[in-house]
PDB file of N, CA and C in Angstrom:
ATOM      1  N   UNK A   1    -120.077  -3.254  46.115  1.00  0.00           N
ATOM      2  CA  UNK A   1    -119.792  -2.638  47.389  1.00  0.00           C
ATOM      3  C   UNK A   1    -120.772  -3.153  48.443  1.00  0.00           C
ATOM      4  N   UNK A   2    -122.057  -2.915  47.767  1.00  0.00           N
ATOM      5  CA  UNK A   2    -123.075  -3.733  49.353  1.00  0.00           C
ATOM      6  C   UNK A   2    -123.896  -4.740  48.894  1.00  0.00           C
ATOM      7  N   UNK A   3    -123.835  -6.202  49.371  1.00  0.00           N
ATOM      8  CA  UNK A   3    -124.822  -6.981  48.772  1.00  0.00           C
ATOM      9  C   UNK A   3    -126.156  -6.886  48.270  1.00  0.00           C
ATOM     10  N   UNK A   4    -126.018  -7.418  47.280  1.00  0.00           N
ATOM     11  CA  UNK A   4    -127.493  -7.250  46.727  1.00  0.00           C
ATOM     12  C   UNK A   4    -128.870  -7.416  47.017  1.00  0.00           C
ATOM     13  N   UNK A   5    -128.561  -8.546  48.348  1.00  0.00           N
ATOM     14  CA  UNK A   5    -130.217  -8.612  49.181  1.00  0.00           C
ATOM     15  C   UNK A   5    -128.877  -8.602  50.358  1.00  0.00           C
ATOM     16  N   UNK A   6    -129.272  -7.390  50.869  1.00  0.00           N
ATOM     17  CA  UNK A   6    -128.541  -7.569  52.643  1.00  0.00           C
ATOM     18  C   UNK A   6    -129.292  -8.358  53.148  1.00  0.00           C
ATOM     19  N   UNK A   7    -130.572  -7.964  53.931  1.00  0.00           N
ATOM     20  CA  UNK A   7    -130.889  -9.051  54.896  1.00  0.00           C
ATOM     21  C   UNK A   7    -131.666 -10.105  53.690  1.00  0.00           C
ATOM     22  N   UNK A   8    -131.186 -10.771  52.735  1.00  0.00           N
ATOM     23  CA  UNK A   8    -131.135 -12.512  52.800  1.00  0.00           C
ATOM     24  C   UNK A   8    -132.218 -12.850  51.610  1.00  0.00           C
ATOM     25  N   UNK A   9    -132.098 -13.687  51.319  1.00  0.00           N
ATOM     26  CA  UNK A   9    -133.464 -13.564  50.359  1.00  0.00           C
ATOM     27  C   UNK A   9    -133.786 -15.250  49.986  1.00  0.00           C
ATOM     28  N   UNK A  10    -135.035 -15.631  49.966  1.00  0.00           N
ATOM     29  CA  UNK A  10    -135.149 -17.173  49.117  1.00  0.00           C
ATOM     30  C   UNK A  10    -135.099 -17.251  47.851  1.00  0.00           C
ATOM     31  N   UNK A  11    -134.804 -16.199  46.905  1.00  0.00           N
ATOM     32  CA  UNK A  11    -134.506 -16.631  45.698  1.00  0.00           C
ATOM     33  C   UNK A  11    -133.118 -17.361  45.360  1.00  0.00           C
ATOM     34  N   UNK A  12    -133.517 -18.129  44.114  1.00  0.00           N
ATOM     35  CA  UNK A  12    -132.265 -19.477  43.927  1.00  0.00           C
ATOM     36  C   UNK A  12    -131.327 -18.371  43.342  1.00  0.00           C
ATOM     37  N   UNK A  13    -130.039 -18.992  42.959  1.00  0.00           N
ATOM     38  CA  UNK A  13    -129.200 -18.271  41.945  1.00  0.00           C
ATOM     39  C   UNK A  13    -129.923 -18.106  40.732  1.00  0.00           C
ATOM     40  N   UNK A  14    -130.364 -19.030  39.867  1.00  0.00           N
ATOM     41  CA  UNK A  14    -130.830 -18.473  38.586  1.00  0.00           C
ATOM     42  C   UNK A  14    -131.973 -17.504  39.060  1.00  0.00           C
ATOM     43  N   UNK A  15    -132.815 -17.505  39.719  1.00  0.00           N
ATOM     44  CA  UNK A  15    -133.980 -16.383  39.822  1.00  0.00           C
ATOM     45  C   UNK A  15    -133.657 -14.791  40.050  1.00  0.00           C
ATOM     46  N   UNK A  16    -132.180 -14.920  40.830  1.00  0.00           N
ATOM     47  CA  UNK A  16    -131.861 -13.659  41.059  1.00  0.00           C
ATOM     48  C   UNK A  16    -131.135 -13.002  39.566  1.00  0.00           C
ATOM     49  N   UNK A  17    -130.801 -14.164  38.914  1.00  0.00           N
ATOM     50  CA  UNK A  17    -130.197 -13.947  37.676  1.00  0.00           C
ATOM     51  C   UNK A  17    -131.705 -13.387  36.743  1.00  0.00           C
ATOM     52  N   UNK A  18    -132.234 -14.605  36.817  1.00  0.00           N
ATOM     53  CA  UNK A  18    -133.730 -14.129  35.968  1.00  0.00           C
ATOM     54  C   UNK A  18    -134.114 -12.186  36.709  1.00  0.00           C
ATOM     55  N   UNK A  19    -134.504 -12.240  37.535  1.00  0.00           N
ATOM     56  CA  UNK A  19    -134.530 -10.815  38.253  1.00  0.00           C
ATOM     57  C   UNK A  19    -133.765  -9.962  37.437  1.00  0.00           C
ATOM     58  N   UNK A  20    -132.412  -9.374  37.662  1.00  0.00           N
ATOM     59  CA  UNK A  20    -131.580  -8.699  36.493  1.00  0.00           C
ATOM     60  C   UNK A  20    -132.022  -8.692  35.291  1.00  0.00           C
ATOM     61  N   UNK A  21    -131.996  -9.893  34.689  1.00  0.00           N
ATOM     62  CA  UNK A  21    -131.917 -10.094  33.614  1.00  0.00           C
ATOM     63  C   UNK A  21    -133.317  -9.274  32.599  1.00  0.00           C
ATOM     64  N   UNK A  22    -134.492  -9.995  33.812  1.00  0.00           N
ATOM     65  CA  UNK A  22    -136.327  -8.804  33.515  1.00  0.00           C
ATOM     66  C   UNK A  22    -135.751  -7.286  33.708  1.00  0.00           C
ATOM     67  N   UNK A  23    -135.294  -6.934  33.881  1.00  0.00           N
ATOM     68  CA  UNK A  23    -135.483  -5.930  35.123  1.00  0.00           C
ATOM     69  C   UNK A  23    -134.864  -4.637  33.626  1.00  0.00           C
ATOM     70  N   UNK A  24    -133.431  -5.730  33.346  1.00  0.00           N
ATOM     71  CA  UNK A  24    -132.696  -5.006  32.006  1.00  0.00           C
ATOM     72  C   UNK A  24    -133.648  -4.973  30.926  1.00  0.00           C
ATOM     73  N   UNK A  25    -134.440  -5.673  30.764  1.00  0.00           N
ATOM     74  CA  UNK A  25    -135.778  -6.086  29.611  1.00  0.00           C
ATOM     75  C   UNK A  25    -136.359  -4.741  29.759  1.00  0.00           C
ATOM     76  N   UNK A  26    -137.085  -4.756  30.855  1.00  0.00           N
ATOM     77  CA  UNK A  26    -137.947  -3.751  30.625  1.00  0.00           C
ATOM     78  C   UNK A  26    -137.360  -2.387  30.933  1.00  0.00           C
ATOM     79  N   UNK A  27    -136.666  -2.524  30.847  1.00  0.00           N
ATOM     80  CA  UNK A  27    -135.619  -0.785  30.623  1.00  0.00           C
ATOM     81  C   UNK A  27    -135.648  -0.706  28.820  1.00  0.00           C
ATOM     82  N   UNK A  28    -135.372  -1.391  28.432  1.00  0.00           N
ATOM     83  CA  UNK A  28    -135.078  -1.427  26.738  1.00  0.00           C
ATOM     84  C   UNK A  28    -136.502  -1.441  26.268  1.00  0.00           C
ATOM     85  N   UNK A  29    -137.438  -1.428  26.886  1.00  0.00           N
ATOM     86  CA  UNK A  29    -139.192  -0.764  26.087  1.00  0.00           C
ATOM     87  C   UNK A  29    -139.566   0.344  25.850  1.00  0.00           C
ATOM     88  N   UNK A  30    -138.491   0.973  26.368  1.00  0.00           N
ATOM     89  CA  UNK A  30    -138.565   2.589  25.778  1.00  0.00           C
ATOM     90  C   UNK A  30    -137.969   2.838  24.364  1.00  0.00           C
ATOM     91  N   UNK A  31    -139.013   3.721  23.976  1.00  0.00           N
ATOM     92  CA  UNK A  31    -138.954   3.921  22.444  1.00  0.00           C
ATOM     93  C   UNK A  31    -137.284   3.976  21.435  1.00  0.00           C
ATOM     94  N   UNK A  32    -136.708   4.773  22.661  1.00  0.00           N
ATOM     95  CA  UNK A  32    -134.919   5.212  21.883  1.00  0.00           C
ATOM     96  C   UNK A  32    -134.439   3.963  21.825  1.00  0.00           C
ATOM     97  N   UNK A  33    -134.504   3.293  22.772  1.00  0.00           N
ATOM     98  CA  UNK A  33    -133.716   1.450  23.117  1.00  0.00           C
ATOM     99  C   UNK A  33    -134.193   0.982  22.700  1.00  0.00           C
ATOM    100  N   UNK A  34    -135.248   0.744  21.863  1.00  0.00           N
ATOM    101  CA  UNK A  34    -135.958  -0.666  20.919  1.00  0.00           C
ATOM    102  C   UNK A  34    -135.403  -0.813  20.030  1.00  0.00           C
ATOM    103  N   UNK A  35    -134.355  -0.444  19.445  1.00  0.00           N
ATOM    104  CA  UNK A  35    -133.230  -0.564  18.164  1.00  0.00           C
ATOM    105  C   UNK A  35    -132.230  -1.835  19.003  1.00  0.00           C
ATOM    106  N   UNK A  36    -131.605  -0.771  20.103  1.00  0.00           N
ATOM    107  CA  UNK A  36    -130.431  -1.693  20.581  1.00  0.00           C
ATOM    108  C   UNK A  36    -131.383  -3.108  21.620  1.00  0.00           C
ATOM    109  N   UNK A  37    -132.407  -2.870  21.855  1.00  0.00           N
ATOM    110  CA  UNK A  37    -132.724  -4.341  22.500  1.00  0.00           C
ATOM    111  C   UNK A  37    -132.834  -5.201  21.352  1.00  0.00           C
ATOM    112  N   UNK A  38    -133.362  -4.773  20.180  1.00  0.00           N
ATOM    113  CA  UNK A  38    -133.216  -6.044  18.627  1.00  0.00           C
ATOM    114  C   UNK A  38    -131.994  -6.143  18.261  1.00  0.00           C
ATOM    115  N   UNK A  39    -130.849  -5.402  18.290  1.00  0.00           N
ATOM    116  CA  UNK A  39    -129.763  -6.428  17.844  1.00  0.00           C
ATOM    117  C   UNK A  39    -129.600  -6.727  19.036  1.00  0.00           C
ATOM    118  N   UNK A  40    -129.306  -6.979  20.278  1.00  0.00           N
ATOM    119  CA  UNK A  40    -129.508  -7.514  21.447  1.00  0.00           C
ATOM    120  C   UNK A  40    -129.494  -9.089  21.365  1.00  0.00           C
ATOM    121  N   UNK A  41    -131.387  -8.890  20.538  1.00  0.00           N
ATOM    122  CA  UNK A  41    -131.991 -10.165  20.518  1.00  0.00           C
ATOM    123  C   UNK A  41    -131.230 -11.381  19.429  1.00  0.00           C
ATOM    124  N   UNK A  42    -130.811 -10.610  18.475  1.00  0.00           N
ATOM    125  CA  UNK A  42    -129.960 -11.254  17.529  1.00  0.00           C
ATOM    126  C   UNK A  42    -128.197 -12.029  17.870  1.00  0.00           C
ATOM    127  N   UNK A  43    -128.179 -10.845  18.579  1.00  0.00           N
ATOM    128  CA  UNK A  43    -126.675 -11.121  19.563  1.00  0.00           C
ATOM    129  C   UNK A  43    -126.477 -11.957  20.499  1.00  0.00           C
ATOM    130  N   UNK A  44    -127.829 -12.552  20.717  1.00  0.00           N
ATOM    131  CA  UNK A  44    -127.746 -13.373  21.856  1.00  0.00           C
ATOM    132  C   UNK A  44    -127.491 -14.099  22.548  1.00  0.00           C
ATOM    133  N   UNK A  45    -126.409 -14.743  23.274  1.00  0.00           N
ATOM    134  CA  UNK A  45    -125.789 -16.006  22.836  1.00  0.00           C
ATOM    135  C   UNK A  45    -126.717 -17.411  23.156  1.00  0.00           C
ATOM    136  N   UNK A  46    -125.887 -18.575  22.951  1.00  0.00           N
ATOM    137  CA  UNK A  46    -126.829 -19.631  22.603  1.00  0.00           C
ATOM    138  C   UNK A  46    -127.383 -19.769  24.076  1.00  0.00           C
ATOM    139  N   UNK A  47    -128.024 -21.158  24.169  1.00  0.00           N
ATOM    140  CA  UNK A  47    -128.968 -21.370  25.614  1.00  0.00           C
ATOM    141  C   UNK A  47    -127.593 -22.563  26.398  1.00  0.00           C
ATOM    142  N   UNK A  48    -126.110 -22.424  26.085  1.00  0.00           N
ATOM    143  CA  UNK A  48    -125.476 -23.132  27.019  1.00  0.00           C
ATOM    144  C   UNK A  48    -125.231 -22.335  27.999  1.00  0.00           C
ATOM    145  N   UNK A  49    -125.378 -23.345  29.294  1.00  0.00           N
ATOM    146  CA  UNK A  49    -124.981 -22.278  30.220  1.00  0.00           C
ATOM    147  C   UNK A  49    -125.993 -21.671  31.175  1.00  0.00           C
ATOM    148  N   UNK A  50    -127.528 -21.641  30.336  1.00  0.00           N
ATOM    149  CA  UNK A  50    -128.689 -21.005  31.421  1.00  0.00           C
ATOM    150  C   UNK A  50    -129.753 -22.305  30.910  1.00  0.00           C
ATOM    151  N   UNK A  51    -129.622 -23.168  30.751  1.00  0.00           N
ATOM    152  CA  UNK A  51    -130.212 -24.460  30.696  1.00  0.00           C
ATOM    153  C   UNK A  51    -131.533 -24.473  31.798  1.00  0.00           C
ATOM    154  N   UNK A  52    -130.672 -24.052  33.165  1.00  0.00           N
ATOM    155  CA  UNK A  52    -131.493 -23.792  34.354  1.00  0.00           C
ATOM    156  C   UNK A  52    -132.381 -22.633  34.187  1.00  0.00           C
ATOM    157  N   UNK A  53    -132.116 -21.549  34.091  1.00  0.00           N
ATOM    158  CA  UNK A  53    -132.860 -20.332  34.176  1.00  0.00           C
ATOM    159  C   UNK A  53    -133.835 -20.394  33.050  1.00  0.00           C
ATOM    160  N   UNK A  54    -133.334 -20.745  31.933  1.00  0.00           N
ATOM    161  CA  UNK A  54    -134.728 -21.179  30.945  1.00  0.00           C
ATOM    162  C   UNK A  54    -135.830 -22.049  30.982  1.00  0.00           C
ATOM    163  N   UNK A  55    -135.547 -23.352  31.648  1.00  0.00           N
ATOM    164  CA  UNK A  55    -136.562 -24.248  32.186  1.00  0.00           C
ATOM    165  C   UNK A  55    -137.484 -23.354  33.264  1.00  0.00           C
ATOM    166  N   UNK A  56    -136.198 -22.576  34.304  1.00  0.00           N
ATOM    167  CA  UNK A  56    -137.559 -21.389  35.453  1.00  0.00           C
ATOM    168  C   UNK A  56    -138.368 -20.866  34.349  1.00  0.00           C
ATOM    169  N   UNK A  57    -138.233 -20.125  33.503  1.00  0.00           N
ATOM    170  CA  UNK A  57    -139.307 -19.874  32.904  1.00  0.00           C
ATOM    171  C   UNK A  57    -140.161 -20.239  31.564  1.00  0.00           C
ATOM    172  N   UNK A  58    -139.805 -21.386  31.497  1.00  0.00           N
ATOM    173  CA  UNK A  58    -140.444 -22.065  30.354  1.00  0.00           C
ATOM    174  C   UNK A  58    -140.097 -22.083  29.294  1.00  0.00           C
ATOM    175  N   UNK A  59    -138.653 -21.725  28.443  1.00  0.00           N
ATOM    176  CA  UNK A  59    -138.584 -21.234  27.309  1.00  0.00           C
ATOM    177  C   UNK A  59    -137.491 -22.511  27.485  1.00  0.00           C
ATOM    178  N   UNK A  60    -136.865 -23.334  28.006  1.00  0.00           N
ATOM    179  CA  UNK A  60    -136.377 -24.336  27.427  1.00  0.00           C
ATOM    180  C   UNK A  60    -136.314 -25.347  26.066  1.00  0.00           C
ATOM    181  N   UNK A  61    -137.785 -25.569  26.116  1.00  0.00           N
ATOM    182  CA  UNK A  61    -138.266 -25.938  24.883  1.00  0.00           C
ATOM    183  C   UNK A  61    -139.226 -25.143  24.117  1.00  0.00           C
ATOM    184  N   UNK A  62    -138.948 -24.003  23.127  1.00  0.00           N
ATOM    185  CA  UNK A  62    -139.962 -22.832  22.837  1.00  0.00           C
ATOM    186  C   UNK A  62    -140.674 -23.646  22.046  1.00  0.00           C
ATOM    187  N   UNK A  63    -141.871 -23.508  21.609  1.00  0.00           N
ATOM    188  CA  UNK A  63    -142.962 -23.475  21.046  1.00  0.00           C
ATOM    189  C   UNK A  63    -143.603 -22.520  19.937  1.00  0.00           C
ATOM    190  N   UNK A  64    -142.829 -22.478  18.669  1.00  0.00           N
ATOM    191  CA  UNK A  64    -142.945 -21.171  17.966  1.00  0.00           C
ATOM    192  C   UNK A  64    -142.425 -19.956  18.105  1.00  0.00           C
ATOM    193  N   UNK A  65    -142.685 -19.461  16.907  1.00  0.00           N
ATOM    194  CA  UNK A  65    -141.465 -17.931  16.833  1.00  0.00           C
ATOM    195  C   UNK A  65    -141.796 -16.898  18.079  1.00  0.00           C
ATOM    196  N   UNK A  66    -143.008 -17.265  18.876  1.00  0.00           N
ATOM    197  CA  UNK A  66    -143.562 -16.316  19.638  1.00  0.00           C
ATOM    198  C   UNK A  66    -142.311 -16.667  20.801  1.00  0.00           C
ATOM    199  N   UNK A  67    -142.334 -18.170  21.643  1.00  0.00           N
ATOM    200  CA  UNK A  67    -141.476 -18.399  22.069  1.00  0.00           C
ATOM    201  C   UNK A  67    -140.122 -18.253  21.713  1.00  0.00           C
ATOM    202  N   UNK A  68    -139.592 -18.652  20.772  1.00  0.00           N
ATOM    203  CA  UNK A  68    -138.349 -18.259  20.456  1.00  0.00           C
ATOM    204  C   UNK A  68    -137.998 -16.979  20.601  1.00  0.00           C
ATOM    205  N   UNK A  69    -138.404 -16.083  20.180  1.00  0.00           N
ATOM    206  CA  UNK A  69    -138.060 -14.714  20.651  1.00  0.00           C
ATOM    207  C   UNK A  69    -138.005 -14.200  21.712  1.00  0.00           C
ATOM    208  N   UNK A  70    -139.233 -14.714  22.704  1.00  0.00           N
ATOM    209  CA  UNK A  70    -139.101 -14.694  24.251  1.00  0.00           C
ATOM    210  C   UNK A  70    -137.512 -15.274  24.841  1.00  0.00           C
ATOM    211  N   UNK A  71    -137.432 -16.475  24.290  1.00  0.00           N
ATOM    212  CA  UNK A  71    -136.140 -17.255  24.318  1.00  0.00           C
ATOM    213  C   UNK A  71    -134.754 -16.272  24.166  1.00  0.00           C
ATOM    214  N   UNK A  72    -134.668 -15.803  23.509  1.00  0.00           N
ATOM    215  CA  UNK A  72    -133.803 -14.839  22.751  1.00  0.00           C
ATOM    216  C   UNK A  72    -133.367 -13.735  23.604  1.00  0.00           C
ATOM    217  N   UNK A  73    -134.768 -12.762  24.075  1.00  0.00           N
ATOM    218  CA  UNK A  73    -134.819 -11.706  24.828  1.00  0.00           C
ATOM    219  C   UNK A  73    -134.182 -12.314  25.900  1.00  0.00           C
ATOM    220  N   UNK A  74    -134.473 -12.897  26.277  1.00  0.00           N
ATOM    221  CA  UNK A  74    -134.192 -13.455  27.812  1.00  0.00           C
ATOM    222  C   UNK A  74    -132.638 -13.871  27.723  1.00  0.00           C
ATOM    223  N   UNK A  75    -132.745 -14.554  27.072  1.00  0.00           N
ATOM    224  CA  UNK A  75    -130.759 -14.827  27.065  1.00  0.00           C
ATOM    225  C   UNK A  75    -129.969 -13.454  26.563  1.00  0.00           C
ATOM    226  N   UNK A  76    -130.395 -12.673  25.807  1.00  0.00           N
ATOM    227  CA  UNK A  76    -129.878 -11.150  25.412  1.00  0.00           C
ATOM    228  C   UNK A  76    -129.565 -10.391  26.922  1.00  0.00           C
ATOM    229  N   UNK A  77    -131.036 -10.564  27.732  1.00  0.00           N
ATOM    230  CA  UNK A  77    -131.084 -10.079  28.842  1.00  0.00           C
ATOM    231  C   UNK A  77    -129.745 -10.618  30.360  1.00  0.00           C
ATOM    232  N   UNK A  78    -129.752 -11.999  30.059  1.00  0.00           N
ATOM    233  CA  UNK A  78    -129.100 -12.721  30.946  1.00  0.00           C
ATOM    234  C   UNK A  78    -127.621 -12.179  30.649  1.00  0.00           C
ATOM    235  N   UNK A  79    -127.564 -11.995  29.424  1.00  0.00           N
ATOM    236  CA  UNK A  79    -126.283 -12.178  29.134  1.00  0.00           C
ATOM    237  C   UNK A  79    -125.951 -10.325  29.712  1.00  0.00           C
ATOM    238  N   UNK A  80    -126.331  -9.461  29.354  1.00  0.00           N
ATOM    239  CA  UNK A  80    -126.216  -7.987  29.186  1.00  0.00           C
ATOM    240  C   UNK A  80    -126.334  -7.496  31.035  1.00  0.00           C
ATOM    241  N   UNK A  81    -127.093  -8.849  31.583  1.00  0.00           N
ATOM    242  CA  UNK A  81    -127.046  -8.481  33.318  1.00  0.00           C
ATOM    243  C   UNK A  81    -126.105  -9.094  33.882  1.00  0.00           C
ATOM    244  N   UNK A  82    -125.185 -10.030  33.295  1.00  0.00           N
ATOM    245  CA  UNK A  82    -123.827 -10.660  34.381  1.00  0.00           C
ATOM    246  C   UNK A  82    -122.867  -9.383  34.367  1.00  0.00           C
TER     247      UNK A  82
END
């Protein structure tokens, strides 16, 4: 119904996507939702498609399970904010 930045904003498309996408993250750190954010993370779909938004934040090429899971969340997230 009303745009999402009325007066205007410099964020790119993927950042406003990244935006949502955090925003759904840290809603699911509450204790009841830490079930459904892990199958989430499992559900996640693959990295076609946000190629861009993963390079914004570094998880393009993860670096260990620490990354990978970051990887994961984030596409769980991307996907659960379109």
């Amino acid at each position: 119904m009303f745009p999402e930045y009325p007066l205007g904003t410099d964020f790119t498309v993927e950042e406003r996507d990244l935006l949502r996408a955090l925003n759904w993250l840290k809603g699911k750190f509450k204790l009841s939702e830490v079930l459904e954010l892990g199958k989430a993370a499992l559900d996640a779909p693959g990295p076609e498609g946000y190629e861009r938004h993963l390079a914004r934040m570094g998880l393009d090429q993860p670096q260990g399970l620490k990354e990978e899971l970051y990887q994961r969340l984030l596409l769980a997230g991307l996907a659960a904010a379109r």
